[in-house]
Protein backbone atom coordinates (compact mmCIF):
# COMPACT_ATOMS: atom_id res chain seq x y z
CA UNK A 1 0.00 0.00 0.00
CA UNK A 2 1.08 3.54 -1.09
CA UNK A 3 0.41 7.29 -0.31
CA UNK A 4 0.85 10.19 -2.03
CA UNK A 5 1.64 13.94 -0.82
CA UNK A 6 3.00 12.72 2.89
CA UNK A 7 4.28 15.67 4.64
CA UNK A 8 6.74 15.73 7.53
CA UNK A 9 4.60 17.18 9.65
CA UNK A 10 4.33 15.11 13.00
CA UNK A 11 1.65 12.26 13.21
CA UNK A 12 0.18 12.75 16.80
CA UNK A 13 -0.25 8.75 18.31
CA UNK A 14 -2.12 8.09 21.94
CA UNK A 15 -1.45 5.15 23.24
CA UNK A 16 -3.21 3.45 26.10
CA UNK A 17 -1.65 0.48 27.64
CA UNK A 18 -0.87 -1.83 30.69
CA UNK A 19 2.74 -2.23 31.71
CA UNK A 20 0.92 -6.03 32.74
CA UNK A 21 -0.41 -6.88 30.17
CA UNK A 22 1.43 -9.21 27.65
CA UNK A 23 0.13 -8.20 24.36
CA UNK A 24 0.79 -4.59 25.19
CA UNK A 25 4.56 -5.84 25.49
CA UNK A 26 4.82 -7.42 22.34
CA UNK A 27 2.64 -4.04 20.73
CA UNK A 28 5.23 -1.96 22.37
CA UNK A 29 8.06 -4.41 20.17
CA UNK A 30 6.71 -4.05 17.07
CA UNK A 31 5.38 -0.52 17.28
CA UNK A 32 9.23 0.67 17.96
CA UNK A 33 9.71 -1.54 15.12
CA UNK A 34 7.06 0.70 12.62
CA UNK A 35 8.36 4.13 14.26
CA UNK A 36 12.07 3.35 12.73
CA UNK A 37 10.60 2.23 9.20
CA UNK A 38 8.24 5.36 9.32
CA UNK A 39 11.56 7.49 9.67
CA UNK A 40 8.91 10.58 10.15
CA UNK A 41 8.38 12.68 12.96
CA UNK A 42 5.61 10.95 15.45
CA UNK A 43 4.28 12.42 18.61
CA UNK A 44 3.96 10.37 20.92
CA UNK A 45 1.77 10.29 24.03
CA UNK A 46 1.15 7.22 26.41
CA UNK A 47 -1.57 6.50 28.53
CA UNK A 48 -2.36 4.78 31.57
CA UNK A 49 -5.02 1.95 31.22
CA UNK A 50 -5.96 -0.05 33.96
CA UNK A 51 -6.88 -3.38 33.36
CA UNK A 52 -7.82 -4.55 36.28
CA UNK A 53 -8.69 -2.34 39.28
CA UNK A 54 -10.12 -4.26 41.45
CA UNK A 55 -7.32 -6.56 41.81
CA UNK A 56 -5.06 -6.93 44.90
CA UNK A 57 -1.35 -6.30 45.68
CA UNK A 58 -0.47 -10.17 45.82
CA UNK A 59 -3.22 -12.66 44.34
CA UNK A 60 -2.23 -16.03 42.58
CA UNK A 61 -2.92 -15.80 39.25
CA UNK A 62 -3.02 -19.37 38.06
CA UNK A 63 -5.75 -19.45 40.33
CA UNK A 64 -7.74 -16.32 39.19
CA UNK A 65 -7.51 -18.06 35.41
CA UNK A 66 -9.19 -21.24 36.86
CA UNK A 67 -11.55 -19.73 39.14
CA UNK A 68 -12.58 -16.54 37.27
CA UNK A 69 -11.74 -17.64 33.50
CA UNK A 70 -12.31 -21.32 33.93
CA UNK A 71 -9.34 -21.87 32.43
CA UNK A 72 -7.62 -26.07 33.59
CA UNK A 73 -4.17 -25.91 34.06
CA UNK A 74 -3.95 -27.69 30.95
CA UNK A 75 -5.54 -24.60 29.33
CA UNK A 76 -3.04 -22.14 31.03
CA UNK A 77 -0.16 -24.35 29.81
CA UNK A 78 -1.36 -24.12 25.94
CA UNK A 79 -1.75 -20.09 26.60
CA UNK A 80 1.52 -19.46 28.12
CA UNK A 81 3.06 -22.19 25.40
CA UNK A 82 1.36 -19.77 22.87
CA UNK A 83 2.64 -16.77 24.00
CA UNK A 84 5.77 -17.68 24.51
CA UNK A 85 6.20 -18.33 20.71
CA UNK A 86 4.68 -15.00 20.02
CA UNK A 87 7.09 -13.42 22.50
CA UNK A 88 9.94 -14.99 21.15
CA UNK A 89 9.08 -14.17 17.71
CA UNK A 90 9.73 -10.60 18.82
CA UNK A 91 12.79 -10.99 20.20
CA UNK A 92 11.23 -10.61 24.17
CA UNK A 93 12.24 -12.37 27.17
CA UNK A 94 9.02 -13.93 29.07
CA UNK A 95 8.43 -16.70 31.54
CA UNK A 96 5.79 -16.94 32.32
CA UNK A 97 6.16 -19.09 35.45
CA UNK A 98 8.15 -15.66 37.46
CA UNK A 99 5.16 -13.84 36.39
CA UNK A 100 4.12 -11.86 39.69
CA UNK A 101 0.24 -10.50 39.15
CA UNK A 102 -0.35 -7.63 41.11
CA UNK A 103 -2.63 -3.96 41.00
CA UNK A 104 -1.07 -1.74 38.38
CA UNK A 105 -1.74 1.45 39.41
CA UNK A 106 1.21 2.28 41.40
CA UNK A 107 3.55 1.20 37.98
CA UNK A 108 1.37 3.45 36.04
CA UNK A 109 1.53 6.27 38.61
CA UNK A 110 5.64 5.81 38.34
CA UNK A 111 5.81 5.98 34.22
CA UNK A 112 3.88 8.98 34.30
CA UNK A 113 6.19 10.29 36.90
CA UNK A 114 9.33 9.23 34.62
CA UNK A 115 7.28 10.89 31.75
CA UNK A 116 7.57 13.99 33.54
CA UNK A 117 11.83 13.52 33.59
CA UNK A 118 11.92 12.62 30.38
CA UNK A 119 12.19 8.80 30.70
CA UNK A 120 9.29 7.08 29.93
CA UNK A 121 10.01 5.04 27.36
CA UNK A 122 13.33 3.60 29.56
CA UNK A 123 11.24 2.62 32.63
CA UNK A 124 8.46 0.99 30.34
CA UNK A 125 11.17 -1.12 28.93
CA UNK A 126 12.34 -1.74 32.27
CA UNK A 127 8.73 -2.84 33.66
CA UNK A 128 8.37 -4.67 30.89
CA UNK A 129 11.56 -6.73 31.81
CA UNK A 130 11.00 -6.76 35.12
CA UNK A 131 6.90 -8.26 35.42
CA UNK A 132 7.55 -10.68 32.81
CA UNK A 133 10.78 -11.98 32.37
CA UNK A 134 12.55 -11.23 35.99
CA UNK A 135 10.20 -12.19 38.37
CA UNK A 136 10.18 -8.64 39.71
CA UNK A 137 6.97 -7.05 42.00
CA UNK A 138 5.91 -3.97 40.30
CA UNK A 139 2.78 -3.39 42.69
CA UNK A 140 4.85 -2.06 45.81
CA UNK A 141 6.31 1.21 46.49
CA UNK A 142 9.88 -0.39 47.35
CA UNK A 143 10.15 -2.53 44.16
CA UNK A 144 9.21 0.48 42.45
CA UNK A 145 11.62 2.36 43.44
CA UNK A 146 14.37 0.43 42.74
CA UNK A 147 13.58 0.21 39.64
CA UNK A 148 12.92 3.69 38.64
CA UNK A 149 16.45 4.20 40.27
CA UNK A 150 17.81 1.63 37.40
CA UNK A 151 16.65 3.90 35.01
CA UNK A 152 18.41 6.91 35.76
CA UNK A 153 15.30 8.11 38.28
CA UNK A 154 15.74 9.81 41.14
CA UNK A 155 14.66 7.38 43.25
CA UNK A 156 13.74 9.80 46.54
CA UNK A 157 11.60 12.03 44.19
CA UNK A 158 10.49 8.59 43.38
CA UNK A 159 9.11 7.59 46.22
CA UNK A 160 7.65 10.72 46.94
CA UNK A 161 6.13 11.17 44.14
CA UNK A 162 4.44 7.14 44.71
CA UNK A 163 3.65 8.07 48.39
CA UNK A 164 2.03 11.04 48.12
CA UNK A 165 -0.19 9.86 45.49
CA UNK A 166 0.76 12.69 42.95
CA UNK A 167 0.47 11.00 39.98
CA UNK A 168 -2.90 9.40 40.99
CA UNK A 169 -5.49 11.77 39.05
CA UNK A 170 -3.01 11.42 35.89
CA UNK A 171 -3.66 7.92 35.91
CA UNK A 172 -7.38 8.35 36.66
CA UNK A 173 -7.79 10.57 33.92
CA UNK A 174 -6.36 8.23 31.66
CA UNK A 175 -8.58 5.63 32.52
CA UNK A 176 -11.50 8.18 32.06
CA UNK A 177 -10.64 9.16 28.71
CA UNK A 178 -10.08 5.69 27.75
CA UNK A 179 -13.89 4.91 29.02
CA UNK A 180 -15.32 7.80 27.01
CA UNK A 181 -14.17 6.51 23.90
CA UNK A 182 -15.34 2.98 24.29
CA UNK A 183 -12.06 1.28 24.99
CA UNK A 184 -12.58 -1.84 26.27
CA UNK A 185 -8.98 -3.37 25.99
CA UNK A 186 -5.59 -2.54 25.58
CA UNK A 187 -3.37 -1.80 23.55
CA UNK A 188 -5.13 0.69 22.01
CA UNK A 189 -4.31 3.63 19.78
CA UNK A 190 -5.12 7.10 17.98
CA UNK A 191 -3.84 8.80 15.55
CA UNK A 192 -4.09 12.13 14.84
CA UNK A 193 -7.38 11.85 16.78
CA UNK A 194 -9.26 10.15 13.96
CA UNK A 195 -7.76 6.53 13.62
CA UNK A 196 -8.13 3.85 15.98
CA UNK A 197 -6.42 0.82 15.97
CA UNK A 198 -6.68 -1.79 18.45
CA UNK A 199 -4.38 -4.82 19.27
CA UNK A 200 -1.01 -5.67 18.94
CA UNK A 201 -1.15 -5.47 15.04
CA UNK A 202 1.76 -6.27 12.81
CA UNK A 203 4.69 -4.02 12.51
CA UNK A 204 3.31 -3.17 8.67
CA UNK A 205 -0.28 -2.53 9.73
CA UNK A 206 1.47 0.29 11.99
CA UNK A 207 3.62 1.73 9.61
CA UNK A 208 0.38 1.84 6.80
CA UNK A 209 -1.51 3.22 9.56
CA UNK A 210 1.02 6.37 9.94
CA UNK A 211 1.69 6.91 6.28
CA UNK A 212 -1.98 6.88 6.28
CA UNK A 213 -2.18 9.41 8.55
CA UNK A 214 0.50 11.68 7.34
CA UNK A 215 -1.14 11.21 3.96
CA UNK A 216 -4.55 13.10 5.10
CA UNK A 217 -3.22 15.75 7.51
């Protein structure tokens, strides 16, 4: 697929997402993927969207998937076995068996805190890491910390910043917005504030999607 009369005048791309969730780590792969073939300026803005509110700190989550999905352990095994291919394809580490479930909000609060230094993108890579590949608790303040410190982050301002809950309406909002424009799972995108795409697509799909864009500013 081809445009004509693409200008280099930035594409402007929302994106909500869930630093747990595992397709919005593979999106996040193949979307940096799409931004270097695009070679044109892009805007982008992340958002926070919270899958799961109502979920704990600590909860088992082979247990949620049988309980509240009614998925065997037989089922979970072909999933993970699934998505471990997928994963791989992309070049990301995941085990899923270190996987730590836990309330996101905190880990959104913090990469809209490194947003605001500048460093977004490094701590969402580092979450990323972290949740699924290290085994690492992203849903307390300590953890949290010490990993926005690997990053480069201040990790004081940090932990003030977690503590006093500053980052708490940003998050909210997020969510909000999200609501009003009937997203109902992540990851989820718009461009230029006309074009919404949803899902990890392929890295093409992405790059059409931009050209696209560019094409009809």
């Amino acid at each position: 697929m081809t445009f004509d009369h693409v200008t280099d005048l930035p594409v402007r791309v929302e994106i909500w997402a869930d630093v747990q969730c595992v397709w919005c780590y593979v999106a996040d792969a193949r979307w940096a993927d799409a931004l270097s073939q695009y070679g044109r300026p892009v805007e982008t803005v992340h958002r926070s969207f919270e899958l799961q509110s109502d979920s704990p700190v600590n909860f088992d989550a082979r247990a949620y998937l049988h309980t509240q999905r009614g998925m065997t352990p037989e089922d979970q095994e072909r999933a993970f076995e699934a998505m471990t291919r997928v994963t791989a394809a992309e070049g990301l580490d995941y085990d899923p068996a270190r996987i730590r479930p836990t309330n996101s909000h905190l880990a959104l609060e913090l990469l809209h805190y490194a947003d605001a230094h500048g460093q977004r993108q490094k701590l969402n890579d580092r979450l990323y890491a972290a949740y699924f590949a290290e085994g690492c608790h992203i849903g307390r303040i300590e953890d949290l910390v010490v990993l926005a410190g690997e990053v480069g982050l201040d990790t004081k301002l940090a932990h003030t910043a977690l503590t006093a809950g500053t980052y708490v309406m940003a998050v909210d909002t997020d969510n909000a917005r999200a609501r009003s424009l009937g997203v109902q799972g992540v990851p989820f995108y718009v461009i230029n504030n006309t074009y919404g795409i949803s899902g990890a697509q392929p890295t093409n799909t992405f790059v059409e999607a931009l050209t696209h864009a560019a094409a009809s500013s």
